[in-house]
Every structure is written in structure tokens, then in C-alpha cells.
C-alpha atoms as a PDB file:
ATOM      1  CA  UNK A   1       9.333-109.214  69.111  1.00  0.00           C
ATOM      2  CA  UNK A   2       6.035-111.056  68.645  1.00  0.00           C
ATOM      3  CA  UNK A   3       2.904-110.810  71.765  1.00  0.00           C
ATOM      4  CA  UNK A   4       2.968-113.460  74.190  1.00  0.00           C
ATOM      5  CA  UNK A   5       0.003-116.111  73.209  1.00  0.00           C
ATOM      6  CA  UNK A   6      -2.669-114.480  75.466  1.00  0.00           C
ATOM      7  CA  UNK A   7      -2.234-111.292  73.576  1.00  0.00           C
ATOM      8  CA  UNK A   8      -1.853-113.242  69.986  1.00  0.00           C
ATOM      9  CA  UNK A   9      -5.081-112.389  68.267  1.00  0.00           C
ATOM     10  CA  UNK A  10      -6.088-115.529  66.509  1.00  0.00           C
ATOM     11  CA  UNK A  11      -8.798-114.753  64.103  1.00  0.00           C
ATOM     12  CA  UNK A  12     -10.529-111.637  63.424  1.00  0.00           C
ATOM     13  CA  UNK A  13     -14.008-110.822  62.222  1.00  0.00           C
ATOM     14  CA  UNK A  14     -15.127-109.661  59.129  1.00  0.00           C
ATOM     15  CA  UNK A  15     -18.097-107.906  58.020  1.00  0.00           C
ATOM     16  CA  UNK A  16     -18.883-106.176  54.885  1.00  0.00           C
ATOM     17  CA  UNK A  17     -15.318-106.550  53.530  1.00  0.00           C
ATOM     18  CA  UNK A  18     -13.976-104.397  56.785  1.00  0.00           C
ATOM     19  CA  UNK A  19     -12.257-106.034  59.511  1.00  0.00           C
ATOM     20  CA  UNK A  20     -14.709-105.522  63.040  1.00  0.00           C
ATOM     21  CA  UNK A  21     -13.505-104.719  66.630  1.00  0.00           C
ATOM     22  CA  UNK A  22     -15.640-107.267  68.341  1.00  0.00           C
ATOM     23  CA  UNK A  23     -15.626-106.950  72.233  1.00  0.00           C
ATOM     24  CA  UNK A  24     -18.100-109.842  74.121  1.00  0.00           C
ATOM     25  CA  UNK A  25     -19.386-108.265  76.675  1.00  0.00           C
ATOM     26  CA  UNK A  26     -21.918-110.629  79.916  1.00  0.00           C
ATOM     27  CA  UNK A  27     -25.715-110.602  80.418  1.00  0.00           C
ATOM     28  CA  UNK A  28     -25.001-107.693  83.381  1.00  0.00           C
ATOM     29  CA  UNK A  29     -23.416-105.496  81.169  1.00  0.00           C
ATOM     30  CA  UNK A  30     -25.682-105.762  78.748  1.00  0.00           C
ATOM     31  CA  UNK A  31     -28.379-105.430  81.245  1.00  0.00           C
ATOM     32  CA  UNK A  32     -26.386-102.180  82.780  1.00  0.00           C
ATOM     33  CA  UNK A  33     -26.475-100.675  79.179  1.00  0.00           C
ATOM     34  CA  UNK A  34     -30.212-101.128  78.304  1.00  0.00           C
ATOM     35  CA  UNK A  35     -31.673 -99.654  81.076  1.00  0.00           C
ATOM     36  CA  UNK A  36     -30.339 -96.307  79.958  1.00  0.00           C
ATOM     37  CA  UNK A  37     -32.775 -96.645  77.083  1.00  0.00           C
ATOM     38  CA  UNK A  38     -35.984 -94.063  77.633  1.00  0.00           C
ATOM     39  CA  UNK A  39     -38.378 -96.829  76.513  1.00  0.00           C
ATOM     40  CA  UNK A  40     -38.898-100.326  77.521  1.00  0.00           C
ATOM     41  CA  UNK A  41     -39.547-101.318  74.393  1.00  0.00           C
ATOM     42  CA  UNK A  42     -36.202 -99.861  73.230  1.00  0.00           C
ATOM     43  CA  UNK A  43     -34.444-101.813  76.099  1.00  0.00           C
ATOM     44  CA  UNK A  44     -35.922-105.169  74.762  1.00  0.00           C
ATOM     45  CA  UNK A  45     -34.123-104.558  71.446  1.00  0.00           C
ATOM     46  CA  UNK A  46     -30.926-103.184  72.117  1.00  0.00           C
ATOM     47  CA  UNK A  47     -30.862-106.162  74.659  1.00  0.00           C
ATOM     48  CA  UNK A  48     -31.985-108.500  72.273  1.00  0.00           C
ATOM     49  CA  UNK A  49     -28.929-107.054  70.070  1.00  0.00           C
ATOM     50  CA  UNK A  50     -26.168-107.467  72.175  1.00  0.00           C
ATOM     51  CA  UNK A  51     -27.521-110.872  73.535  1.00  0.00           C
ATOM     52  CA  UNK A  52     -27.515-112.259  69.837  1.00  0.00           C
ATOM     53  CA  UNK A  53     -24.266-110.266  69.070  1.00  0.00           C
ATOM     54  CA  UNK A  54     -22.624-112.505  72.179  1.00  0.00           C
ATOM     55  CA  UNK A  55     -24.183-115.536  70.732  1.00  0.00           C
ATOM     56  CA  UNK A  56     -26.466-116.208  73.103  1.00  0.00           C
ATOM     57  CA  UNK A  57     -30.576-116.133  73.736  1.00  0.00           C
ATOM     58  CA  UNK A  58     -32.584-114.081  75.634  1.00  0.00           C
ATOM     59  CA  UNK A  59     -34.636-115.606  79.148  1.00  0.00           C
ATOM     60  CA  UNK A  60     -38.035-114.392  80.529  1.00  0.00           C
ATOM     61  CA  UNK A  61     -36.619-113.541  83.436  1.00  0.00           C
ATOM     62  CA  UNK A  62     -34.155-110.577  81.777  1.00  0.00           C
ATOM     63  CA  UNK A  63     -37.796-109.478  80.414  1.00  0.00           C
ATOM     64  CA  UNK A  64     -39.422-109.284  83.773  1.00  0.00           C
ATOM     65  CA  UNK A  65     -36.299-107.650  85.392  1.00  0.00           C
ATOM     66  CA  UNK A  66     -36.277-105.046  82.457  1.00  0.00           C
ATOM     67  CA  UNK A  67     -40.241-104.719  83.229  1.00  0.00           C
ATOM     68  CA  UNK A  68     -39.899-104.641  87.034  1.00  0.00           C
ATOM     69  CA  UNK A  69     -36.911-102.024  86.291  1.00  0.00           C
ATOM     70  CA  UNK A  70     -39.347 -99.782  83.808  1.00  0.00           C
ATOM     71  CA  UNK A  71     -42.575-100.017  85.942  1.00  0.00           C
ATOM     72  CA  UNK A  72     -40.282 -98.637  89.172  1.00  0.00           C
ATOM     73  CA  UNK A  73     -38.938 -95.824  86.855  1.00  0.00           C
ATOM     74  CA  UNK A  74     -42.427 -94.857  86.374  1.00  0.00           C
ATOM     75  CA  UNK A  75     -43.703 -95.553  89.532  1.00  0.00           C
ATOM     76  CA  UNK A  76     -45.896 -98.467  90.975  1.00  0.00           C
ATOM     77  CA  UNK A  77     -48.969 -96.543  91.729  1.00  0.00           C
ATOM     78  CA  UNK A  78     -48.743 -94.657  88.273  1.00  0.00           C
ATOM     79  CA  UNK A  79     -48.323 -98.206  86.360  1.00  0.00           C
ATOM     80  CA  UNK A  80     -51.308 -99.869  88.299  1.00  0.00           C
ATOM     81  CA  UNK A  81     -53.647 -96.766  87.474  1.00  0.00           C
ATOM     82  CA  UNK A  82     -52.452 -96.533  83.964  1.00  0.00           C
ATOM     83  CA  UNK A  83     -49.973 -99.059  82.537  1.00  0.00           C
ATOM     84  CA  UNK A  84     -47.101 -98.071  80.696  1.00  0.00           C
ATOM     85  CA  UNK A  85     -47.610 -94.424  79.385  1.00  0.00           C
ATOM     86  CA  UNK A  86     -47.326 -93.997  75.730  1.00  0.00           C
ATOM     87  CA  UNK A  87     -43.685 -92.865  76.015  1.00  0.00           C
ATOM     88  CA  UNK A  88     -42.998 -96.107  77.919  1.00  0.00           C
ATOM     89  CA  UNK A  89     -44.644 -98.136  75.718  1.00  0.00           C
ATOM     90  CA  UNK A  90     -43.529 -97.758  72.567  1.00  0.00           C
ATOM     91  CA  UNK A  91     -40.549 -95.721  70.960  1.00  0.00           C
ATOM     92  CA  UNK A  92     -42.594 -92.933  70.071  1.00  0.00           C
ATOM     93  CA  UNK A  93     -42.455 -89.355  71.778  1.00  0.00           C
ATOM     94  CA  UNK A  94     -45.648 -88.051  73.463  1.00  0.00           C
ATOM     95  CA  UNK A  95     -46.743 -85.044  72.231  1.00  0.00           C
ATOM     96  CA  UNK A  96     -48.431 -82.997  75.335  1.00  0.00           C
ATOM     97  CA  UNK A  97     -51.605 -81.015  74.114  1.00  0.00           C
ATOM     98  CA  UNK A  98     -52.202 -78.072  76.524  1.00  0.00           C
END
């Protein structure tokens, strides 16, 4: 008994010789996922990845909401005094010297 056509799978991706389970996923989930990231740096690429991996291109405006999102995380009177700390900044851990 063969699928019904909505279930038919029509063409599959390949990659490196091995057959790839490719899922698209939208701009909110994408969104949802990268604000798990510690960094906003990180964010920017892993959304930058799945954006490209759903063939499609990345807006200023996801940037500013990913911003908007990291600045709140760190807090608005925090960011004003001293930007993005180190650890939000860039995808390296801060060492704290006592």
C-alpha cells in the first residue's frame, strides 16, 4: 500500500554522499531557538544559519529584536553604563579576577 500524495516524499536531499533529514522551520522559530544562545553574537550566527538553511535572508529588524532581546537580558541600566559585557559581546567566557 503506497502513502497518500501529501505523505509521498518527492525528492530528498543529499549532502556528502548521505541522504539529510531536512525540516524548514519559520523566522519565529528560528527566532525562539536563538535566543537560548548565552551570547548575542552567538544568536546572530546560529540565526544567520537557519535563515540561510530555509533559503531565505536575514532583515535589520531580526537584528534589533535580537539586540533589544540581549540588552533586556542584561538589563537597561547595566547596558547604558557599560554596553554589552564581554560575555555578551563576543563568544568568549569572562574570566573573573578576584
Amino acid at each position: 500500500m503506497s502513502h497518500p500524495p501529501c505523505y509521498t516524499i518527492t525528492s530528498k536531499m543529499i549532502k556528502n554522499k548521505k541522504e539529510q533529514n531536512v525540516v524548514s522551520t519559520t523566522r519565529k522559530q528560528n527566532l525562539a531557538a536563538v535566543k537560548t544562545c548565552e551570547t548575542f553574537n552567538e544568536a546572530i550566527q546560529l540565526f544567520r544559519a537557519l535563515e540561510w538553511a530555509n533559503d531565505r535572508g536575514t532583515s535589520g529588524w531580526v537584528f534589533e529584536e535580537l539586540e533589544e532581546y540581549f540588552i533586556n537580558k542584561q538589563g537597561l541600566e547595566d547596558y547604558l553604563k557599560n554596553g554589552f559585557t564581554v560575555a555578551q559581546a563576543s563568544d568568549k567566557k569572562v574570566k573573573e579576577t578576584a
